[in-house]
N, C-alpha and C. Protein backbone atom coordinates (compact mmCIF):
# COMPACT_ATOMS: atom_id res chain seq x y z
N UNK A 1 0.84 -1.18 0.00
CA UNK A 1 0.00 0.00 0.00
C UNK A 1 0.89 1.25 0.00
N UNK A 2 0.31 2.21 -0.88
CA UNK A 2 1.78 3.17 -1.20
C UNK A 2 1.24 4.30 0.33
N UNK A 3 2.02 5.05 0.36
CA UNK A 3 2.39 6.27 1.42
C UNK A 3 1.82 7.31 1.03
N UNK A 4 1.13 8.14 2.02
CA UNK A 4 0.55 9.08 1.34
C UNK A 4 0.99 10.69 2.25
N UNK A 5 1.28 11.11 1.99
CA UNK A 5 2.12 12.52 2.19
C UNK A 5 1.90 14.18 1.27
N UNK A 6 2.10 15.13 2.47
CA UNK A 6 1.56 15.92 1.10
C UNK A 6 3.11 16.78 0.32
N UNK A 7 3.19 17.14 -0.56
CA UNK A 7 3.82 18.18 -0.67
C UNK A 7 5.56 18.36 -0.25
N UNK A 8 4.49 19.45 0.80
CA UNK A 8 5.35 20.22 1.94
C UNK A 8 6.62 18.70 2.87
N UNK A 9 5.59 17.63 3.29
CA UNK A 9 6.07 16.86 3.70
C UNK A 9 6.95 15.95 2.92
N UNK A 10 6.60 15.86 2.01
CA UNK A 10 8.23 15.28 0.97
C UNK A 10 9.23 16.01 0.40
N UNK A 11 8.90 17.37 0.22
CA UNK A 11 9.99 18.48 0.66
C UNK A 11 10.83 18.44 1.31
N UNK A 12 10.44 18.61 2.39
CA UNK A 12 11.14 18.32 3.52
C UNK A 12 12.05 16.99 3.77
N UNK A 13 11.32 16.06 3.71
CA UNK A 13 12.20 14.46 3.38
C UNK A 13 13.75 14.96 2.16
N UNK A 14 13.36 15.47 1.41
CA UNK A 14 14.20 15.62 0.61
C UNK A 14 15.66 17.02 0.85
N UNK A 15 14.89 17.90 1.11
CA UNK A 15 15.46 18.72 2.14
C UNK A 15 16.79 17.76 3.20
N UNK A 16 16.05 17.06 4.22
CA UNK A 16 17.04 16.10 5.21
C UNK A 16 17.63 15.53 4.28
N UNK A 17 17.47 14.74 3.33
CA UNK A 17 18.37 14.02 2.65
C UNK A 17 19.59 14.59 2.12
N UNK A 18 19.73 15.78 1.96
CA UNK A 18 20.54 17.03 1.40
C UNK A 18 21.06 17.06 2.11
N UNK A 19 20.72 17.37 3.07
CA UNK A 19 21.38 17.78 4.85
C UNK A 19 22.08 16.78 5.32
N UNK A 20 21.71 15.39 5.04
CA UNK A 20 22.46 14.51 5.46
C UNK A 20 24.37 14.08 4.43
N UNK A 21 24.30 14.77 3.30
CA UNK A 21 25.43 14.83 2.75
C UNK A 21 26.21 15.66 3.43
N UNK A 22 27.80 14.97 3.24
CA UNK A 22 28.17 15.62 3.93
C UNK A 22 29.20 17.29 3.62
N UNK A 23 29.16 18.10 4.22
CA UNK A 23 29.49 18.98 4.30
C UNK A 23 30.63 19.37 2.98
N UNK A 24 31.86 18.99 2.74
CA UNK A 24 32.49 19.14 2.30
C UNK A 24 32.49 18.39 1.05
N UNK A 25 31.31 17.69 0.66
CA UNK A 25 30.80 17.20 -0.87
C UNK A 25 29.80 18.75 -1.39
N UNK A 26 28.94 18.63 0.19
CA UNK A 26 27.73 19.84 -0.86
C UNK A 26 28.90 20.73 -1.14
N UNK A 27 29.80 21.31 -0.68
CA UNK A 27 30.30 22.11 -1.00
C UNK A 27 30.90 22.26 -2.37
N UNK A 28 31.40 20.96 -2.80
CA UNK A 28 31.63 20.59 -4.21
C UNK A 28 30.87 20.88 -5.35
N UNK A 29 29.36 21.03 -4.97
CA UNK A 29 28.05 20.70 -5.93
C UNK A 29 28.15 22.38 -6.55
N UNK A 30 28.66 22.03 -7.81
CA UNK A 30 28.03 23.82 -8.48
C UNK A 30 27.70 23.78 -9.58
N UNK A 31 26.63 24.93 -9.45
CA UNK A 31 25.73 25.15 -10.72
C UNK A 31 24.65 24.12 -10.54
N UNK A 32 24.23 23.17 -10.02
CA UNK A 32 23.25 22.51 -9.77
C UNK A 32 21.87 22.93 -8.66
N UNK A 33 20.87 22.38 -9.31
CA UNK A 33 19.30 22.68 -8.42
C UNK A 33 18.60 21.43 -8.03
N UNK A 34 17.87 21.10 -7.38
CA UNK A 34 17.25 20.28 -6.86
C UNK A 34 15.53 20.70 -7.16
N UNK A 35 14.82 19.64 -8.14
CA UNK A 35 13.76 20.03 -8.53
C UNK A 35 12.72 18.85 -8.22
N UNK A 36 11.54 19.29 -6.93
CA UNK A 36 10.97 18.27 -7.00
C UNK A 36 9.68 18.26 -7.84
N UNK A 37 9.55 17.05 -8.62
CA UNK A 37 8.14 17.10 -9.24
C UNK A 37 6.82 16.16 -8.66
N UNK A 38 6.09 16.23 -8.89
CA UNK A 38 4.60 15.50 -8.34
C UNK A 38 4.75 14.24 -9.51
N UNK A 39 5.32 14.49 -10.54
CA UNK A 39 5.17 13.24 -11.40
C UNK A 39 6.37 12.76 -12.13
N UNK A 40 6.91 11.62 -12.51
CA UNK A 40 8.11 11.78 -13.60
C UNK A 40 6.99 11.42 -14.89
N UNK A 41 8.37 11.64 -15.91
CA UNK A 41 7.75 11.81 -17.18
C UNK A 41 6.94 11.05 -17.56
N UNK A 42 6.28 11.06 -18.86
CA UNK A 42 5.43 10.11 -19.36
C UNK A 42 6.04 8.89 -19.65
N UNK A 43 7.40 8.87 -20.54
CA UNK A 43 8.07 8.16 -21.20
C UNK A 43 8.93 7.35 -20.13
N UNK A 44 9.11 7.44 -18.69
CA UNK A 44 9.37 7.02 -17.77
C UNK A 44 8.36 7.01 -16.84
N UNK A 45 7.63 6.10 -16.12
CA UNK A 45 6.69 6.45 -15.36
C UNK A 45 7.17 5.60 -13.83
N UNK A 46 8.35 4.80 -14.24
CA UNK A 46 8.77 4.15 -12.53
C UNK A 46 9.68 5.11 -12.12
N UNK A 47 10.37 6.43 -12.58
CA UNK A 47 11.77 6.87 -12.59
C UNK A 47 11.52 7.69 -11.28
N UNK A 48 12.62 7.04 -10.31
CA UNK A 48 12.67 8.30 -8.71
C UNK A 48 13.12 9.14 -8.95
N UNK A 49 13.97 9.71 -9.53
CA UNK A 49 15.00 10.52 -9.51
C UNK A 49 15.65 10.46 -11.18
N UNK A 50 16.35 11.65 -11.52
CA UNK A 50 16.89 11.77 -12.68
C UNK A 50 17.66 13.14 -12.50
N UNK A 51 19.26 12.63 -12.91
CA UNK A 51 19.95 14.01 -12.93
C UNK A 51 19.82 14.40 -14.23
N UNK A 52 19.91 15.96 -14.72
CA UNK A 52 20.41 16.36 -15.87
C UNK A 52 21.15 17.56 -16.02
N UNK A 53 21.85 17.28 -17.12
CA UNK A 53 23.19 18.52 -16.44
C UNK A 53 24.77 17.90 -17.42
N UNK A 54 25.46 18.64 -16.76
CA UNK A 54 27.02 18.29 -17.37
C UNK A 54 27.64 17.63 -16.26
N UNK A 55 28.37 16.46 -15.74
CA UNK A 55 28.67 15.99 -14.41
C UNK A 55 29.98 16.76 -14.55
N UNK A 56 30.43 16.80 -13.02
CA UNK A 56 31.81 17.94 -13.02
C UNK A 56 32.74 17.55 -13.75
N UNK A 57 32.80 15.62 -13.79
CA UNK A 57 33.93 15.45 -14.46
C UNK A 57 34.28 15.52 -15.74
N UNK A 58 33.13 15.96 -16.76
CA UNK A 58 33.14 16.04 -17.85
C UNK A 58 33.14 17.57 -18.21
N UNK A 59 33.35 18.65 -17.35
CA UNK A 59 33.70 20.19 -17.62
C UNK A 59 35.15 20.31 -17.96
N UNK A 60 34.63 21.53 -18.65
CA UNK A 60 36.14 22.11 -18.76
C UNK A 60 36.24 23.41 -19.29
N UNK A 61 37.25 24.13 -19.42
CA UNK A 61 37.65 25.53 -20.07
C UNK A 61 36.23 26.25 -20.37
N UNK A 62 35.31 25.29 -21.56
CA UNK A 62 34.67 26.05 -21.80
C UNK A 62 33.59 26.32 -21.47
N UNK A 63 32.99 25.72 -20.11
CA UNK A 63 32.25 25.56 -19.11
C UNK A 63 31.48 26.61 -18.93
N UNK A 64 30.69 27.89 -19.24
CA UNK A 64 30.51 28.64 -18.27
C UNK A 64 29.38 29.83 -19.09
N UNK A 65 28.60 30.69 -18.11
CA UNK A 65 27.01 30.56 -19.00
C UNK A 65 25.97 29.92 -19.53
N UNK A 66 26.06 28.64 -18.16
CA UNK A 66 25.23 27.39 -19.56
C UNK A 66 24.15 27.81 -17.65
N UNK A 67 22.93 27.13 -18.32
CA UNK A 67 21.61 26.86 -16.98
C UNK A 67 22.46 25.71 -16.36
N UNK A 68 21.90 26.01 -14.98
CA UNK A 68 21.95 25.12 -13.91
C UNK A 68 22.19 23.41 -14.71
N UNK A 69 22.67 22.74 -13.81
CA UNK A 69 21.96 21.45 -13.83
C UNK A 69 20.85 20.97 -12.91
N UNK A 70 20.19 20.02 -13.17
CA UNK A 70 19.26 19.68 -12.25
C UNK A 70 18.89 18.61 -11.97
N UNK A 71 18.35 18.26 -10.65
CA UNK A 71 18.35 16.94 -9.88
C UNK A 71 17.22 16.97 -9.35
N UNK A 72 15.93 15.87 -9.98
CA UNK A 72 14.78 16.08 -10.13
C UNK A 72 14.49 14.69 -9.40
N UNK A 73 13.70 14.77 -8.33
CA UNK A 73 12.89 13.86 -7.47
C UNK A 73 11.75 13.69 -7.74
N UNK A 74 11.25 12.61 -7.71
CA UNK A 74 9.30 12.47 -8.39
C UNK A 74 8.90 11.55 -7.24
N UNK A 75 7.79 12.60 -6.78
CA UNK A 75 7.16 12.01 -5.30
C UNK A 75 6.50 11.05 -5.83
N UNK A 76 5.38 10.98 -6.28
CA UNK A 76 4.53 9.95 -6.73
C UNK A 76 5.28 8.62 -6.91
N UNK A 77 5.99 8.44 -7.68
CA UNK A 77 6.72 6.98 -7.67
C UNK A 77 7.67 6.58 -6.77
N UNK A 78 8.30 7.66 -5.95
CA UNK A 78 8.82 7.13 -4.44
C UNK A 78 7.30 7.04 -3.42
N UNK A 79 6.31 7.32 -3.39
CA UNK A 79 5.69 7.14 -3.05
C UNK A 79 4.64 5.52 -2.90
N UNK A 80 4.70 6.00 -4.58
CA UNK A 80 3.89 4.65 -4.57
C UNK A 80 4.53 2.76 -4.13
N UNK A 81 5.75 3.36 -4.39
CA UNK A 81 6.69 1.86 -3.91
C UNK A 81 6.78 1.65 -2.61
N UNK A 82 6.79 2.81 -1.58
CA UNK A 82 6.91 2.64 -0.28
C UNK A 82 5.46 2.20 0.36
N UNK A 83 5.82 0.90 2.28
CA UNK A 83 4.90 0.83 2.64
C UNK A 83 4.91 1.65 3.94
N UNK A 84 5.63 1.83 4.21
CA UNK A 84 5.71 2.77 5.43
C UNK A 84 6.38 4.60 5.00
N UNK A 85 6.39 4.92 6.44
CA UNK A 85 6.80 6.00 6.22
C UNK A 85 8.34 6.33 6.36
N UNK A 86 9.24 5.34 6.99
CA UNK A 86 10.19 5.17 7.58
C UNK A 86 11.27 4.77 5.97
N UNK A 87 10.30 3.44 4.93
CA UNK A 87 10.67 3.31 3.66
C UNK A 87 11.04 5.05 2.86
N UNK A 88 9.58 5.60 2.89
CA UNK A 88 9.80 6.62 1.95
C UNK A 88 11.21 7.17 2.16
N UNK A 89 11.57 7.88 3.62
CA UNK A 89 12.72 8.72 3.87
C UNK A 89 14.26 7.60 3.70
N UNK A 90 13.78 6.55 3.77
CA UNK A 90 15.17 5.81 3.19
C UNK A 90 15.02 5.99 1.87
N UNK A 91 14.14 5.54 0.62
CA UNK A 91 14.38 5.93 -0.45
C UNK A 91 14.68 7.16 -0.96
N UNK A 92 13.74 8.68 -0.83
CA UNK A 92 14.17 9.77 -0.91
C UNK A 92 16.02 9.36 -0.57
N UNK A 93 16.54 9.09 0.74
CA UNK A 93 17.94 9.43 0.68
C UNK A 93 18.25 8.62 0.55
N UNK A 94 18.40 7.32 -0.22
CA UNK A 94 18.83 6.65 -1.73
C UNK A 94 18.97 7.64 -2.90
N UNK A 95 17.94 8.04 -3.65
CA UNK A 95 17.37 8.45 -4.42
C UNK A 95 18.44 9.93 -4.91
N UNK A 96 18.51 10.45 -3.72
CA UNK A 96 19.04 12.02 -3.46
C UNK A 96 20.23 11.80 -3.93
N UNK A 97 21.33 10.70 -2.64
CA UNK A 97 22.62 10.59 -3.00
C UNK A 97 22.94 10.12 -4.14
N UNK A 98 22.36 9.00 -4.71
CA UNK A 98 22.54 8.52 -6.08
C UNK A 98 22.74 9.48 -7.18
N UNK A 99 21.78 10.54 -7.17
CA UNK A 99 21.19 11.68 -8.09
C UNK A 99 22.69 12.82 -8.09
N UNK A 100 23.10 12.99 -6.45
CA UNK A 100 24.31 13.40 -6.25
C UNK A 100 25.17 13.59 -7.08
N UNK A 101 25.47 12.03 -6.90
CA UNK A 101 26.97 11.02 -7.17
C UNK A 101 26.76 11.16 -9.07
N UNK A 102 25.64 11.43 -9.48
CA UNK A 102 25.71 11.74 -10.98
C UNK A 102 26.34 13.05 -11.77
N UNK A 103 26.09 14.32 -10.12
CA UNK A 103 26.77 15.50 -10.44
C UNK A 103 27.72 15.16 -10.43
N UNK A 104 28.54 14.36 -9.54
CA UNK A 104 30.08 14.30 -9.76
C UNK A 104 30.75 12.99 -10.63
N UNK A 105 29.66 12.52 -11.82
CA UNK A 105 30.14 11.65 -12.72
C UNK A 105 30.24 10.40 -12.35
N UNK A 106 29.73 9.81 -11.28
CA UNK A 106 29.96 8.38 -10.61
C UNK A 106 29.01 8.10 -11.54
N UNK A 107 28.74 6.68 -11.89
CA UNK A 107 27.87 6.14 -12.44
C UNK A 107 26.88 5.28 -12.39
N UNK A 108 25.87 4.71 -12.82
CA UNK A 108 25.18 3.82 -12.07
C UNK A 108 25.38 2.37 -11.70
N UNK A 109 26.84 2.10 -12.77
CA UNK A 109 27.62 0.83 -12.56
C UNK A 109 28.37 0.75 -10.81
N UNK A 110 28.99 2.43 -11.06
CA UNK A 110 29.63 2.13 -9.70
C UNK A 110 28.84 2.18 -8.19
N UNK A 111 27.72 3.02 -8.60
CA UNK A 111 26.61 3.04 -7.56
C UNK A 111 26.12 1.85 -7.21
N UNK A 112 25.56 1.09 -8.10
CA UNK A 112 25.33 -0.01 -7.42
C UNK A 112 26.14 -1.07 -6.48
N UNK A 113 27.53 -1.06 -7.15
CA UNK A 113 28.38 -1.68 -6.51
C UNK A 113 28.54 -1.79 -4.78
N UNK A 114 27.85 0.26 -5.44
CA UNK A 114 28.36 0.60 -3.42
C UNK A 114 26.55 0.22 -2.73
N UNK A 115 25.49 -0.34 -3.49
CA UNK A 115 24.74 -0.63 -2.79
C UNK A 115 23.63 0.59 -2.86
N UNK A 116 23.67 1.12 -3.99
CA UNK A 116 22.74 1.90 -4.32
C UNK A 116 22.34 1.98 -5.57
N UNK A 117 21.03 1.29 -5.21
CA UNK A 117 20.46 0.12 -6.34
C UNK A 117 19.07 1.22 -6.72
């Protein structure tokens, strides 16, 4: 049975999950936003999370004047997978760090490795 939450309250989940990185990574994170949506796309409809953007490790020289990147959370399908409420805020911060680890070019090969599936 999925979780039901409003808004404000998965905001916030996502918010802590941020908070829980640590200090001297957020500090790393630039040019990036954190965008939550109520839905992912059509063409994806299981997708938690999706970075988009240039990852740092692929910048260079000519880097500069481009939009943000962005790191987009979709409540509804972290939602609907979770049965508790205790699930949701572990996935959100799954979801978050994974989304992270894409700003800084890790990949989803090596993510999983480390158990973030």
């Amino acid at each position: 049975m999925a979780v039901e939450m409003s808004f404000a309250e998965f905001e916030d989940l996502v918010d802590r999950a941020i908070e829980s990185v640590p200090q001297s990574l957020v500090e790393l994170i630039d040019n990036c936003i954190v965008v939550i949506e109520p839905e992912p796309p059509e063409d994806d409809p299981h997708l938690l999370g999706l970075y988009d953007g240039i990852p740092l490790t692929e910048r260079n020289s000519s880097y500069s004047m481009v939009l943000p990147d962005r790191i987009f959370i979709y409540k509804s399908t972290t939602l609907a997978m979770c049965d508790t409420y205790e699930e949701v805020v572990e996935e959100v911060h799954i979801t978050v760090v994974h989304e992270i680890a894409h700003h800084f070019g890790v990949t989803d090969e090596t993510l999983h490795e480390l158990g973030y599936d």
